[in-house]
Structures are given as structure tokens and as C-alpha cells.
N, C-alpha and C. Protein backbone atom coordinates (compact mmCIF):
# COMPACT_ATOMS: atom_id res chain seq x y z
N UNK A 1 19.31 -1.29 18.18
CA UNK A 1 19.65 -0.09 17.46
C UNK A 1 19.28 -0.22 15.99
N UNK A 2 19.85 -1.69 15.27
CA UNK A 2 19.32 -1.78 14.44
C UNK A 2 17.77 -1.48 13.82
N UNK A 3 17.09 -2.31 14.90
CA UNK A 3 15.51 -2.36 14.86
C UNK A 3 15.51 -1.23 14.76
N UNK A 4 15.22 -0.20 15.52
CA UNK A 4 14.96 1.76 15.18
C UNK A 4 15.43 1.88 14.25
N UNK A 5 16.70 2.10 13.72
CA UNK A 5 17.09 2.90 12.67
C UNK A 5 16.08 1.91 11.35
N UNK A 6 15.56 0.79 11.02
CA UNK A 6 14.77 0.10 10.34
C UNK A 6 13.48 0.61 10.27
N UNK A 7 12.74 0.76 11.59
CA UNK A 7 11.15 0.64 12.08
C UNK A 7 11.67 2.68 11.14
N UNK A 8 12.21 3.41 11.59
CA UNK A 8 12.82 5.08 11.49
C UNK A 8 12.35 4.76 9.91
N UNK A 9 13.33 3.86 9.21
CA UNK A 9 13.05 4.30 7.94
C UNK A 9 11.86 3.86 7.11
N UNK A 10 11.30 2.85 7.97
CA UNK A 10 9.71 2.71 7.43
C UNK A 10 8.94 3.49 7.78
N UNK A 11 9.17 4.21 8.82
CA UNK A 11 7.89 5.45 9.08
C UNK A 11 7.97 6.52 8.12
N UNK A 12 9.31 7.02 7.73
CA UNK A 12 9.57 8.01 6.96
C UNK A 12 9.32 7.48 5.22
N UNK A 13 9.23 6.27 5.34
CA UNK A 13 8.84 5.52 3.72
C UNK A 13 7.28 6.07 3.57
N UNK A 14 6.72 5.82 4.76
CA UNK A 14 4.99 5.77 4.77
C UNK A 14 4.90 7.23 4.76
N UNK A 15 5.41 8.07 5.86
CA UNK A 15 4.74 9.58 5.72
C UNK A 15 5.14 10.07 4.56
N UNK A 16 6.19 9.63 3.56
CA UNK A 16 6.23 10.39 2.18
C UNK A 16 4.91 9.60 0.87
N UNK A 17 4.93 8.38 1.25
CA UNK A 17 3.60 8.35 0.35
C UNK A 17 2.13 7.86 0.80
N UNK A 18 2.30 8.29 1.78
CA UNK A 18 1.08 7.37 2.34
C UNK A 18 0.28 8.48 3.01
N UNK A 19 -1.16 8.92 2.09
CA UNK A 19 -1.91 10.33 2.81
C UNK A 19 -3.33 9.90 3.65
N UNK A 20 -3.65 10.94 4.54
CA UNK A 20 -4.45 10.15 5.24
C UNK A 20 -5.71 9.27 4.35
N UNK A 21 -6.17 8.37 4.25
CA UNK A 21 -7.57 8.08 3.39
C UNK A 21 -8.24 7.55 4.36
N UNK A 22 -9.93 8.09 4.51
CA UNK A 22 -10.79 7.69 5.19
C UNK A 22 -11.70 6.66 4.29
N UNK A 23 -11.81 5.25 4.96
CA UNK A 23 -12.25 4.45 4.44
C UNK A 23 -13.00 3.55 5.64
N UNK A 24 -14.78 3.42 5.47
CA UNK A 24 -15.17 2.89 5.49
C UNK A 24 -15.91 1.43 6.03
N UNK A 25 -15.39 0.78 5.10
CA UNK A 25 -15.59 -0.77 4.93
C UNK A 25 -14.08 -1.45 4.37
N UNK A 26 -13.68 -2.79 4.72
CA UNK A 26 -12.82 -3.24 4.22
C UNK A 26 -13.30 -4.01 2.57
N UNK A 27 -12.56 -3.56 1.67
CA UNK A 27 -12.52 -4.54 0.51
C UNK A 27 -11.83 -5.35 0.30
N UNK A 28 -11.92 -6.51 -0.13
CA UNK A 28 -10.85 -7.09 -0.75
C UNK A 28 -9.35 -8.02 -0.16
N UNK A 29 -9.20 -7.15 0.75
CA UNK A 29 -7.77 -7.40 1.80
C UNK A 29 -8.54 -7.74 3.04
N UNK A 30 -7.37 -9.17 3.72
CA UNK A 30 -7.64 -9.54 4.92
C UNK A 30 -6.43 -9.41 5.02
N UNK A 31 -6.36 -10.27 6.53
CA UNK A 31 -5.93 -9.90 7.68
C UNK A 31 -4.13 -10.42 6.84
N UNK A 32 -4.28 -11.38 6.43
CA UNK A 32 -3.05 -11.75 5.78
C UNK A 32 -3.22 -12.01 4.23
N UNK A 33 -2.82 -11.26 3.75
CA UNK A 33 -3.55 -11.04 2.23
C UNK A 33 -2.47 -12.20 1.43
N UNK A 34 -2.69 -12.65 0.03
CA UNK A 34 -1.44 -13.30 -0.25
C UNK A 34 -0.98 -12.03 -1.22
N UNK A 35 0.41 -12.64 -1.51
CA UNK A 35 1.23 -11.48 -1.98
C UNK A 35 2.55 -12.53 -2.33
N UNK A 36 2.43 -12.63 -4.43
CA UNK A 36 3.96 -12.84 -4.43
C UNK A 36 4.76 -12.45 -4.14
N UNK A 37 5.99 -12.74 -3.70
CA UNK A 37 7.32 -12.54 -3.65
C UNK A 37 8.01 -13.47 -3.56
N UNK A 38 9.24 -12.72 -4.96
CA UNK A 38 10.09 -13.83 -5.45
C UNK A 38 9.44 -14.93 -6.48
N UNK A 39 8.77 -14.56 -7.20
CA UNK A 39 8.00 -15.26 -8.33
C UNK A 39 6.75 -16.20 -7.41
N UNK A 40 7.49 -16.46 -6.29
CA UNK A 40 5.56 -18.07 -5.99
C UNK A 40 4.76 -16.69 -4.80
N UNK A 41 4.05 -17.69 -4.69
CA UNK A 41 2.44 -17.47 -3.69
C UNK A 41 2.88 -17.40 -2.57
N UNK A 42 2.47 -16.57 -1.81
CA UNK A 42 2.65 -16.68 -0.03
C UNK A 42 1.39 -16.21 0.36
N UNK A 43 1.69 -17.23 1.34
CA UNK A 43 0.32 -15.66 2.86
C UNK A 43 1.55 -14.84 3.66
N UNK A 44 1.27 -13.77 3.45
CA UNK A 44 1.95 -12.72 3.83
C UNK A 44 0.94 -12.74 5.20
N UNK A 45 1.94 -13.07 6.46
CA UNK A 45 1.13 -13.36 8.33
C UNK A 45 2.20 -12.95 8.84
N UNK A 46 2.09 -12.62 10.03
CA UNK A 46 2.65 -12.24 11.15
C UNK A 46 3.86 -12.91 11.20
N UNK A 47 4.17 -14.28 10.43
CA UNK A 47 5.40 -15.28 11.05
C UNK A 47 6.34 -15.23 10.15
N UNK A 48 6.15 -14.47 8.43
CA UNK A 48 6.82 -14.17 7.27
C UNK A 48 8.05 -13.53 8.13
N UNK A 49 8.70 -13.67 7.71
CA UNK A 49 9.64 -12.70 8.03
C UNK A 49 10.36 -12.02 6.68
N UNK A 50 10.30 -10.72 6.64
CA UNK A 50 9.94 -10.00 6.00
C UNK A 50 11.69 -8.86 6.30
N UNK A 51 12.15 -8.32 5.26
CA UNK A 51 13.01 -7.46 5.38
C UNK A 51 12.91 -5.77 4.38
N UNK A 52 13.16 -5.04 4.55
CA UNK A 52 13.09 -3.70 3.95
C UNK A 52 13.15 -4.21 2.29
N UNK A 53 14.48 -4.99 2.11
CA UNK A 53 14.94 -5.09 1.05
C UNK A 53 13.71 -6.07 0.16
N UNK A 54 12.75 -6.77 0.69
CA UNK A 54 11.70 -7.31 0.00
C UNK A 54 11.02 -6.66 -0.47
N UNK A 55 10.72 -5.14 0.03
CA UNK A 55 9.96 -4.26 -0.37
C UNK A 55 10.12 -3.98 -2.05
N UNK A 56 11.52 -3.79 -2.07
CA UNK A 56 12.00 -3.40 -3.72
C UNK A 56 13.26 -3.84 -3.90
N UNK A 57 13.40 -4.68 -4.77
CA UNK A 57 14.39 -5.70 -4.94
C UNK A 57 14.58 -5.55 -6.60
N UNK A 58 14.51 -4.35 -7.08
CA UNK A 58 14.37 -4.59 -8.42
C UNK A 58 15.21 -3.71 -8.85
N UNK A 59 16.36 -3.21 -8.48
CA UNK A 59 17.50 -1.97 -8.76
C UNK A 59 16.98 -0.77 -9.07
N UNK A 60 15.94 -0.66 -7.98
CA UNK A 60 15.29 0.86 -8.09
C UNK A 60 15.27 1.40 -7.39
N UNK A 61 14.75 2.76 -6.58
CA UNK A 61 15.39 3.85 -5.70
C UNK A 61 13.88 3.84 -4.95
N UNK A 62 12.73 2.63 -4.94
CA UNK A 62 11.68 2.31 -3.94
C UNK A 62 10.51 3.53 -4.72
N UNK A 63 11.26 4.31 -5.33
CA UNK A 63 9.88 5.49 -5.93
C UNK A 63 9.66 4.66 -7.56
N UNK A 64 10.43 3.85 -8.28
CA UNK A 64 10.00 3.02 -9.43
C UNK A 64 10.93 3.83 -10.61
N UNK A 65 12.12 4.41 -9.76
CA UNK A 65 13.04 4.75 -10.84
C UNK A 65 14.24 3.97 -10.38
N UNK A 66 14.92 4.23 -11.62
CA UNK A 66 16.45 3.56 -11.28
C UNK A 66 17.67 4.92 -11.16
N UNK A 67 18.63 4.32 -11.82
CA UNK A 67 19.98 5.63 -11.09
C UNK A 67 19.50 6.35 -12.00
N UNK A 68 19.07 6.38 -13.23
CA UNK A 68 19.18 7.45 -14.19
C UNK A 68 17.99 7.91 -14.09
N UNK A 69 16.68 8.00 -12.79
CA UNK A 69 16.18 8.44 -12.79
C UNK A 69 14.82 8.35 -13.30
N UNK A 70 15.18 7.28 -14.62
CA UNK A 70 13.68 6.86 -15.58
C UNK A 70 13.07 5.46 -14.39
N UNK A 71 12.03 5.90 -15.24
CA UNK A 71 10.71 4.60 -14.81
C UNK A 71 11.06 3.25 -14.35
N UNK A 72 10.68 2.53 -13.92
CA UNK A 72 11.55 1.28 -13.91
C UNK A 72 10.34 0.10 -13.33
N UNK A 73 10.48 -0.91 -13.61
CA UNK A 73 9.48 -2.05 -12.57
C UNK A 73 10.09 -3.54 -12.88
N UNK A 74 10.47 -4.02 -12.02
CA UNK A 74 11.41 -5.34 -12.15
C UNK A 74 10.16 -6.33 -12.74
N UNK A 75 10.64 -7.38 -13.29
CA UNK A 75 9.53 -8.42 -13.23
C UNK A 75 8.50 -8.67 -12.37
N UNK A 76 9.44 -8.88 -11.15
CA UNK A 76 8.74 -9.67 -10.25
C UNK A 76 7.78 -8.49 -9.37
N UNK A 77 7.74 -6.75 -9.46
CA UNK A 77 6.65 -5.99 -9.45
C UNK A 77 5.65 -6.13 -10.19
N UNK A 78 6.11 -6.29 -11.44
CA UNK A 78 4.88 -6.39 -12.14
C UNK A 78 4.06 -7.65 -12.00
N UNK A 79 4.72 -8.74 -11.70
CA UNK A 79 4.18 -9.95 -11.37
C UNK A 79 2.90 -9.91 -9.95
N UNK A 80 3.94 -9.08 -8.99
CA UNK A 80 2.82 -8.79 -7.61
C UNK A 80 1.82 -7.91 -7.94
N UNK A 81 2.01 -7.03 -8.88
CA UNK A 81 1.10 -6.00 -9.22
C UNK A 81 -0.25 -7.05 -10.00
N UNK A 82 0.28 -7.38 -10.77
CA UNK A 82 -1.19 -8.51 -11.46
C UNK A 82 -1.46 -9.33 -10.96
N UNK A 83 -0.69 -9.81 -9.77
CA UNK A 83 -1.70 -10.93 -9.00
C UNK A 83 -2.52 -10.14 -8.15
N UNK A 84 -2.64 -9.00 -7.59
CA UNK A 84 -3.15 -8.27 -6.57
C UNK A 84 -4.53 -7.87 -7.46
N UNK A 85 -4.30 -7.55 -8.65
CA UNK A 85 -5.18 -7.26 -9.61
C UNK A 85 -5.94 -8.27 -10.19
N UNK A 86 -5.43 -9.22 -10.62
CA UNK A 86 -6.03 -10.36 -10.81
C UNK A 86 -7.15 -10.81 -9.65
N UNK A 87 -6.70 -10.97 -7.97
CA UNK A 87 -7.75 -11.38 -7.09
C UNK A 87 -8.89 -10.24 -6.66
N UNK A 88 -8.22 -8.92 -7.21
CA UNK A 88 -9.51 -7.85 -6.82
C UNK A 88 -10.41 -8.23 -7.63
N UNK A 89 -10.72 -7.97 -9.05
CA UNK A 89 -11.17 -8.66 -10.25
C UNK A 89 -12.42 -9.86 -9.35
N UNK A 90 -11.54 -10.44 -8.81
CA UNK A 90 -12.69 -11.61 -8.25
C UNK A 90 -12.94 -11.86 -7.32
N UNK A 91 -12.94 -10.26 -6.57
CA UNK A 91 -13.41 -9.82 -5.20
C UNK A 91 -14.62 -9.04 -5.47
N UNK A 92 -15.84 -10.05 -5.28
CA UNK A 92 -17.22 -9.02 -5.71
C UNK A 92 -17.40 -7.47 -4.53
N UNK A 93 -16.72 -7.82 -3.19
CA UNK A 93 -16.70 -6.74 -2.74
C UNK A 93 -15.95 -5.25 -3.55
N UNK A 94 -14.94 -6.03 -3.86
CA UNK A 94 -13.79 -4.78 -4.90
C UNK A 94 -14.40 -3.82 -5.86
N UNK A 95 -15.20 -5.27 -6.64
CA UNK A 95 -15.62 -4.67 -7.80
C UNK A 95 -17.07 -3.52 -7.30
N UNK A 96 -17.68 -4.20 -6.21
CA UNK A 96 -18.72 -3.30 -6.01
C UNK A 96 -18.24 -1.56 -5.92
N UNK A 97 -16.90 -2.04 -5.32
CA UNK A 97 -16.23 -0.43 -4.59
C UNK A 97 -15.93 0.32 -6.00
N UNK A 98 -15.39 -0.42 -7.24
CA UNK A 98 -15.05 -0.14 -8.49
C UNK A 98 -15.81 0.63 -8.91
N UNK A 99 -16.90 0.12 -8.85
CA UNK A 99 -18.26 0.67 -9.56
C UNK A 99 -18.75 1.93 -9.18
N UNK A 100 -18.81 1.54 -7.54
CA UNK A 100 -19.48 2.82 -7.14
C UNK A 100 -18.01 4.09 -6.79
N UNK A 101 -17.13 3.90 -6.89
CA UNK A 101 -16.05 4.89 -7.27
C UNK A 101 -16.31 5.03 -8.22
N UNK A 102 -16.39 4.56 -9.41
CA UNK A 102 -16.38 4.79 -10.49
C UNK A 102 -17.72 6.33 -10.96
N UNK A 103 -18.90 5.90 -10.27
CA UNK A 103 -20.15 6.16 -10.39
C UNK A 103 -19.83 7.43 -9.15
N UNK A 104 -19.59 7.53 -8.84
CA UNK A 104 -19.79 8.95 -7.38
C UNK A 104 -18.31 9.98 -7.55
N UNK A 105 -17.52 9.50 -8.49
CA UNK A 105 -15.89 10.24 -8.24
C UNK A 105 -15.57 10.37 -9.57
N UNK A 106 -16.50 10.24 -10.70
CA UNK A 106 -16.31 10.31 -12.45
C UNK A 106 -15.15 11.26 -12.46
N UNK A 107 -15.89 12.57 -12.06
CA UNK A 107 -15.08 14.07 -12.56
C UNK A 107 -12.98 13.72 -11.93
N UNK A 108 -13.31 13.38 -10.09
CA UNK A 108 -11.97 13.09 -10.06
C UNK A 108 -11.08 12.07 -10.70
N UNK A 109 -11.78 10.75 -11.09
CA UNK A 109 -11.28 10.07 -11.79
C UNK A 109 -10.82 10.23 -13.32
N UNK A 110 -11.73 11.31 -13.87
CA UNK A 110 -11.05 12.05 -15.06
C UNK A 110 -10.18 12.71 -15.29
N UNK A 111 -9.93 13.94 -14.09
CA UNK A 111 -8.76 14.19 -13.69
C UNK A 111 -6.93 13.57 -13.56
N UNK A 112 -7.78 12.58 -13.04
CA UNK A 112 -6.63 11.56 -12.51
C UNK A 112 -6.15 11.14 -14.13
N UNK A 113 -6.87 10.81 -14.99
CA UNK A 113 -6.69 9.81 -16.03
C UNK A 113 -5.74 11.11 -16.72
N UNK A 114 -5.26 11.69 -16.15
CA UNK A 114 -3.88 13.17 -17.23
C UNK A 114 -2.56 12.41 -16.52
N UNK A 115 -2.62 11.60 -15.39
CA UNK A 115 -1.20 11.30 -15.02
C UNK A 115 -0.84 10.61 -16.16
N UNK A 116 0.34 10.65 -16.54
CA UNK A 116 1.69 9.68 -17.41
C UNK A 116 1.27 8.24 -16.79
N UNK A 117 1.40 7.11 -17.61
CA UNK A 117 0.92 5.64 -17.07
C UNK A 117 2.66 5.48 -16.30
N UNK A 118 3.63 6.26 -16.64
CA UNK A 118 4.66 6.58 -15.18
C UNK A 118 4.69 6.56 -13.94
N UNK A 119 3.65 7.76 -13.93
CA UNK A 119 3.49 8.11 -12.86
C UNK A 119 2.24 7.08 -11.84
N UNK A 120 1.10 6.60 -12.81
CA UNK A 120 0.30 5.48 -12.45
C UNK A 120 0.95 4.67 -11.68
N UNK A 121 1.87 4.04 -12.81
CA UNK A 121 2.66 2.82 -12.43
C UNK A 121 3.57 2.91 -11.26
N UNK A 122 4.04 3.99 -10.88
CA UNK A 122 5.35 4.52 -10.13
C UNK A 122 4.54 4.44 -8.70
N UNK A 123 3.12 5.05 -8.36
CA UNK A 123 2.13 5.10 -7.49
C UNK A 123 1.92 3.61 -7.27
N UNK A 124 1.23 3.06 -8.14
CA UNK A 124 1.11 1.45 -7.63
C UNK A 124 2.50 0.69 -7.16
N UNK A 125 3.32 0.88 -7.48
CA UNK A 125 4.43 0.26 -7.06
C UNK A 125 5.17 0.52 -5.56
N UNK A 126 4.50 1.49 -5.45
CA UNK A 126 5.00 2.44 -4.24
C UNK A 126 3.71 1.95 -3.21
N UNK A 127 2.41 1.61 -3.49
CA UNK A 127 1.56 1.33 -2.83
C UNK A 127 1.47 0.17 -2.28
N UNK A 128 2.13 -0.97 -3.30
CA UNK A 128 2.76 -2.63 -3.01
C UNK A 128 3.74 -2.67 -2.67
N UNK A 129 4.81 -1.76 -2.10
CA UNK A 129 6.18 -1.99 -1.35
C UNK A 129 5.55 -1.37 -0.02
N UNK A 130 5.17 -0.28 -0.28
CA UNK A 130 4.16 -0.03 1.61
C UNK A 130 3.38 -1.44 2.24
N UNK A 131 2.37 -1.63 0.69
CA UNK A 131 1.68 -3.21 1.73
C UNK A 131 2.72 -4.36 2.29
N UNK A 132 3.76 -4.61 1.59
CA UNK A 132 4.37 -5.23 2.01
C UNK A 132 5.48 -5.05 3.24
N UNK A 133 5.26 -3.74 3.45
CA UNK A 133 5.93 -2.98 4.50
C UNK A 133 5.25 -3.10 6.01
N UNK A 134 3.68 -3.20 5.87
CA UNK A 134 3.22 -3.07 7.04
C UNK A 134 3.26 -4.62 8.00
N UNK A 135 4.22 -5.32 7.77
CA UNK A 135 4.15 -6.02 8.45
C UNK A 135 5.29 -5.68 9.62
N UNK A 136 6.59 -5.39 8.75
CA UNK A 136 7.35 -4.79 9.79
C UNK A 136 7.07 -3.71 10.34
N UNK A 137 6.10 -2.87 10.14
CA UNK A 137 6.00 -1.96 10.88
C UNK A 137 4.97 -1.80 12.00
N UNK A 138 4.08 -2.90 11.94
CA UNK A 138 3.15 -3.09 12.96
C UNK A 138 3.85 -4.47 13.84
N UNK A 139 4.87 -4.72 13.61
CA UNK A 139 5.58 -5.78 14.71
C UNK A 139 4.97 -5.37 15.83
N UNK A 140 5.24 -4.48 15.96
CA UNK A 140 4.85 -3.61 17.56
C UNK A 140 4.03 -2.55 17.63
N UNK A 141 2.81 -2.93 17.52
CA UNK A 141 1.64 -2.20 17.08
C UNK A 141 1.81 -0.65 17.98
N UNK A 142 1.78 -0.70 19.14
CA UNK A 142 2.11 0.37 20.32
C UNK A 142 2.81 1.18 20.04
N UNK A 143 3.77 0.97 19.10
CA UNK A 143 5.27 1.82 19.51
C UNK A 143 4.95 2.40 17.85
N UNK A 144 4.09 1.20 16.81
CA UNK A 144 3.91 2.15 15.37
C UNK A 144 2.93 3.29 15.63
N UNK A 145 2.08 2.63 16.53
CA UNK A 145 1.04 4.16 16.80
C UNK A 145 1.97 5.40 17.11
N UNK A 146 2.52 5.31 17.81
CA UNK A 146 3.39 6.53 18.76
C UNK A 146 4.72 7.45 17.63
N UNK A 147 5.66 5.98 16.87
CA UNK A 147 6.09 6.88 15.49
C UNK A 147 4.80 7.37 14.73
N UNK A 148 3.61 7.00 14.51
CA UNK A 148 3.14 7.47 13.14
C UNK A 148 2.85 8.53 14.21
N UNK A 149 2.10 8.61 14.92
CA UNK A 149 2.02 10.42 15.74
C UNK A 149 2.74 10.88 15.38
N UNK A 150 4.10 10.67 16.32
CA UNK A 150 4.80 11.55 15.86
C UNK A 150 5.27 12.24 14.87
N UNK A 151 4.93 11.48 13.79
CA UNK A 151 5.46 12.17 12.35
C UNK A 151 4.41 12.52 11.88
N UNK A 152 2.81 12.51 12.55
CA UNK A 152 1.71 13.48 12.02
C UNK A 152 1.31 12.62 10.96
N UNK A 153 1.40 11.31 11.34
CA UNK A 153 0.77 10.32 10.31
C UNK A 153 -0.80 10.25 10.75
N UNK A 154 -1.18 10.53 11.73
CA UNK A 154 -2.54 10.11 12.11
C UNK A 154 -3.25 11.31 12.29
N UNK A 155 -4.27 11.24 11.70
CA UNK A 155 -5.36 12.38 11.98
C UNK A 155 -5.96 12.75 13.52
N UNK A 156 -5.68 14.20 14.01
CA UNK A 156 -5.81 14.02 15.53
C UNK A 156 -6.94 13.67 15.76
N UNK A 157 -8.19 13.43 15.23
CA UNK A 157 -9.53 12.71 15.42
C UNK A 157 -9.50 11.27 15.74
N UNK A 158 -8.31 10.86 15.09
CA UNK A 158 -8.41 9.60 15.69
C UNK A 158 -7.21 8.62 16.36
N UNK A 159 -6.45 9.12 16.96
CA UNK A 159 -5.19 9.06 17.74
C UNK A 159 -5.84 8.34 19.32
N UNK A 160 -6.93 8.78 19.79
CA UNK A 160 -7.51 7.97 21.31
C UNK A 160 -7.34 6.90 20.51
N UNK A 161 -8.48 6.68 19.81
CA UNK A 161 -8.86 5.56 18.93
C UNK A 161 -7.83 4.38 18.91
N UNK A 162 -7.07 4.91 18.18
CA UNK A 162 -5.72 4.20 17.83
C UNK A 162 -4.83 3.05 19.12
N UNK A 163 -4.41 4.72 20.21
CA UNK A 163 -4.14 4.50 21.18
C UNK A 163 -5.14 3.16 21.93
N UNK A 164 -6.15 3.39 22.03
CA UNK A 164 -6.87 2.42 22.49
C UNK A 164 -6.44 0.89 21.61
N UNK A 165 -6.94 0.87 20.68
CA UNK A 165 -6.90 -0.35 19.94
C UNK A 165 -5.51 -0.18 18.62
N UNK A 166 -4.66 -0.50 18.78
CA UNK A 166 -3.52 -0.14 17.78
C UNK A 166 -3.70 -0.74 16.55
N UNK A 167 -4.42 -2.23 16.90
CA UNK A 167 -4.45 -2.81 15.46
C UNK A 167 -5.53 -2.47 14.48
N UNK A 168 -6.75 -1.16 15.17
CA UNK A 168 -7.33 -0.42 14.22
C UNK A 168 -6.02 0.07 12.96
N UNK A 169 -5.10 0.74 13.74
CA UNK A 169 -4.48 1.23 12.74
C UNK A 169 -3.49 0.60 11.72
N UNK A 170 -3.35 -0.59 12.35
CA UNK A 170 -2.72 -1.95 11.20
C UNK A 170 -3.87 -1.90 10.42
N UNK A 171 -5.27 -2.18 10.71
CA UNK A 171 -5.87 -2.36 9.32
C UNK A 171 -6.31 -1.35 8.49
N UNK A 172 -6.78 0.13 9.41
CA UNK A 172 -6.59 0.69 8.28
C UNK A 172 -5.93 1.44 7.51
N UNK A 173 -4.40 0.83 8.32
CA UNK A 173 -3.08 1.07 6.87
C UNK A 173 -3.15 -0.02 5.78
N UNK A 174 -3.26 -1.21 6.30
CA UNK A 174 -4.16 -2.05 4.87
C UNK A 174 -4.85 -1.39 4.28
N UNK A 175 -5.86 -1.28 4.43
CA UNK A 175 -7.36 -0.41 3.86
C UNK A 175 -6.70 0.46 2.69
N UNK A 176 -6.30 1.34 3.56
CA UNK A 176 -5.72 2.86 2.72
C UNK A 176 -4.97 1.99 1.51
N UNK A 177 -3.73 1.60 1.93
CA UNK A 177 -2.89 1.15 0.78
C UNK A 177 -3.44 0.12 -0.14
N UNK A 178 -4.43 -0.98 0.24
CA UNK A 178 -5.50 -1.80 -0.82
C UNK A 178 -5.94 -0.76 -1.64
N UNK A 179 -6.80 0.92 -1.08
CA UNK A 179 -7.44 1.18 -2.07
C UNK A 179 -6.86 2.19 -2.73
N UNK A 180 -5.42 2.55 -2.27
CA UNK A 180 -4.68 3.93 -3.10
C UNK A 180 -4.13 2.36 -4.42
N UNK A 181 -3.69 1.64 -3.92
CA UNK A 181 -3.54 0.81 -5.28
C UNK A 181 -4.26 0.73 -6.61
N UNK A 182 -5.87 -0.18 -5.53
CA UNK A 182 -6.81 -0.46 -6.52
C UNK A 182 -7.20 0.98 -7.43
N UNK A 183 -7.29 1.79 -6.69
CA UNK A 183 -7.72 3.46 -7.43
C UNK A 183 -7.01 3.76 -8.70
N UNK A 184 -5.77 3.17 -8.15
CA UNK A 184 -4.64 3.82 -9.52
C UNK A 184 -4.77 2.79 -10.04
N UNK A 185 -5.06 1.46 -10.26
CA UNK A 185 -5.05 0.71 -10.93
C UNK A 185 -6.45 0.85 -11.77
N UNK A 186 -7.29 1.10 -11.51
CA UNK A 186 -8.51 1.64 -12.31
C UNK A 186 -7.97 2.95 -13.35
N UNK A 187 -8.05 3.98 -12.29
CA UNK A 187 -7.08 5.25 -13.24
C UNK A 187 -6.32 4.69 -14.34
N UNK A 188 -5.52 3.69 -14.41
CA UNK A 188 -4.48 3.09 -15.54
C UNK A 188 -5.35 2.34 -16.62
N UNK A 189 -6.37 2.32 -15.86
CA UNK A 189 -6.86 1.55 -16.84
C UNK A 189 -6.48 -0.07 -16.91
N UNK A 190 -6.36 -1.11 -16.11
CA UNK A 190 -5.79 -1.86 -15.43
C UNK A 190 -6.78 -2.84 -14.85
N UNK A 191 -7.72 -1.99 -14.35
CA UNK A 191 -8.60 -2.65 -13.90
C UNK A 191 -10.17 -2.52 -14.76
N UNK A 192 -11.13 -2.90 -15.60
CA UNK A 192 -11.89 -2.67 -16.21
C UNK A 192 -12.91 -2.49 -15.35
């Protein structure tokens, strides 16, 4: 019972920030990416064991505010946030994607550059509590396909797909959330 009402509130974490993105090629992110938590280094794998509350541990409400509503980012976000940034940086695949986002999406990326570094920041933070989310939520790859349907997480183009191979859709919920990060982290200006 527990497990559902858990797996329930990670689906409903993802369908509020997590929009479809069609991507490609993988950058940057494998299969077990590392990812501080709690100040040291991990490989974030299948055997972590991992709880909701790792997601955001920083007396904030998981969107990067606190009770009163303002901005907020604990240390140890900002810590995961620059190591994630730090290894894209010296991911020549990343940077290639940098570039040529940069070079094919100018006008939207200008756009983008009117958000509040708030709202930047509030987005990336929200994009590194999802990555760190998809581990519990692909425990059971089968049964995440079938919640994200149901909540109209998956584009009906590619739902056989899915169905067929589930851990397509473990990676490209990686994918998506690697590059809604890296994006806003460029947008911020963050990433040169």
C-alpha cells in the first residue's frame, strides 16, 4: 500500500513538471549517472536505495520554495547542481548539443533568457529531484509505463513502443530530464 501511494506520488511529481521532449541521441547521461547526495559522490544504479525524501531534503516544498513561498536551494542542491554541470562541461558530446542548441534555437533561447534566475534556478532544481526520482519510479518498469499512460504522460505515438520495451522509457525520462536541466542551465547562463 505503501509502495502505490509512493510510486502515486512520483507520477504526479513528473506529470506536473516533466513535458513531453523529443530527443534524439543520448548526451552526457548513462545508464547510472553519478549524482551527489549528501555532500560525497555516488553512482546512482539500480541497488541505491533511494527514498522520496532524497529528492529534496532542503526545507523546501520540492518546487525550490520554502513556507514563505520565496526561492530557496539548500547547499547540498546547489552542490548536485554544479557537479552535474561541472561533468557536462567535460562531456564533448554535451557541449556539441550546447552549441548546436545554441546555433539552431538562438531566438527561443532569447526568449527564455526573460525568466527571473528564480525561476531558472527553481526549473533546474526541479529537474535534479525528478533525475533522482527515476530510479524509484522505474523499479518496475511495466507498471511505470501503465501509470505514466495513464496520467497522459506518454505521447500516443509512442505507447506500443514503450509497452514493448519499457526501459526505452527509463531512458528517455533520463534524456528529457538531462536536457530540460542542461537547457536551463545554459539559459542561466551557467553553462558557457
Amino acid at each position: 500500500m505503501i509502495a502505490s501511494s509512493i510510486l502515486s506520488t512520483l507520477l504526479l511529481l513528473m506529470a506536473l513538471s516533466i513535458r513531453p521532449v523529443s530527443v534524439l541521441a543520448q548526451f552526457g547521461i548513462k545508464r547510472g549517472p553519478t549524482v551527489p547526495r549528501n555532500g560525497d559522490e555516488i553512482a546512482m544504479t539500480r541497488g541505491d536505495e533511494l527514498s522520496p525524501n532524497d529528492a529534496d531534503d532542503g526545507g523546501n516544498d520540492g518546487r525550490g520554495l520554502n513556507e514563505e513561498g520565496r526561492g530557496y536551494l539548500s547547499e547540498k542542491d546547489a552542490a548536485d547542481m554544479s557537479a552535474i554541470i561541472e561533468e557536462a562541461t567535460r562531456d564533448l558530446e554535451t557541449m556539441a548539443m550546447i552549441t548546436r542548441m545554441r546555433k539552431e534555437n538562438s531566438e527561443t533561447l532569447s526568449e527564455l533568457r526573460k525568466l527571473s534566475t528564480t525561476e531558472i534556478l527553481g526549473g533546474m532544481k526541479q529537474a535534479l529531484d525528478n533525475m533522482k526520482l527515476v530510479e524509484i519510479l522505474f523499479e518496475d518498469k511495466e507498471r511505470a509505463v501503465r501509470e505514466m499512460e495513464r496520467e497522459g504522460m506518454i505521447d500516443k505515438a509512442h505507447i506500443q513502443k514503450y509497452k514493448k520495451d519499457p526501459s526505452l522509457l527509463e531512458m528517455d525520462t533520463r534524456r528529457g530530464l538531462y536536457f530540460q536541466f542542461i537547457s536551463l542551465a545554459v539559459v542561466g547562463g551557467f553553462i558557457e
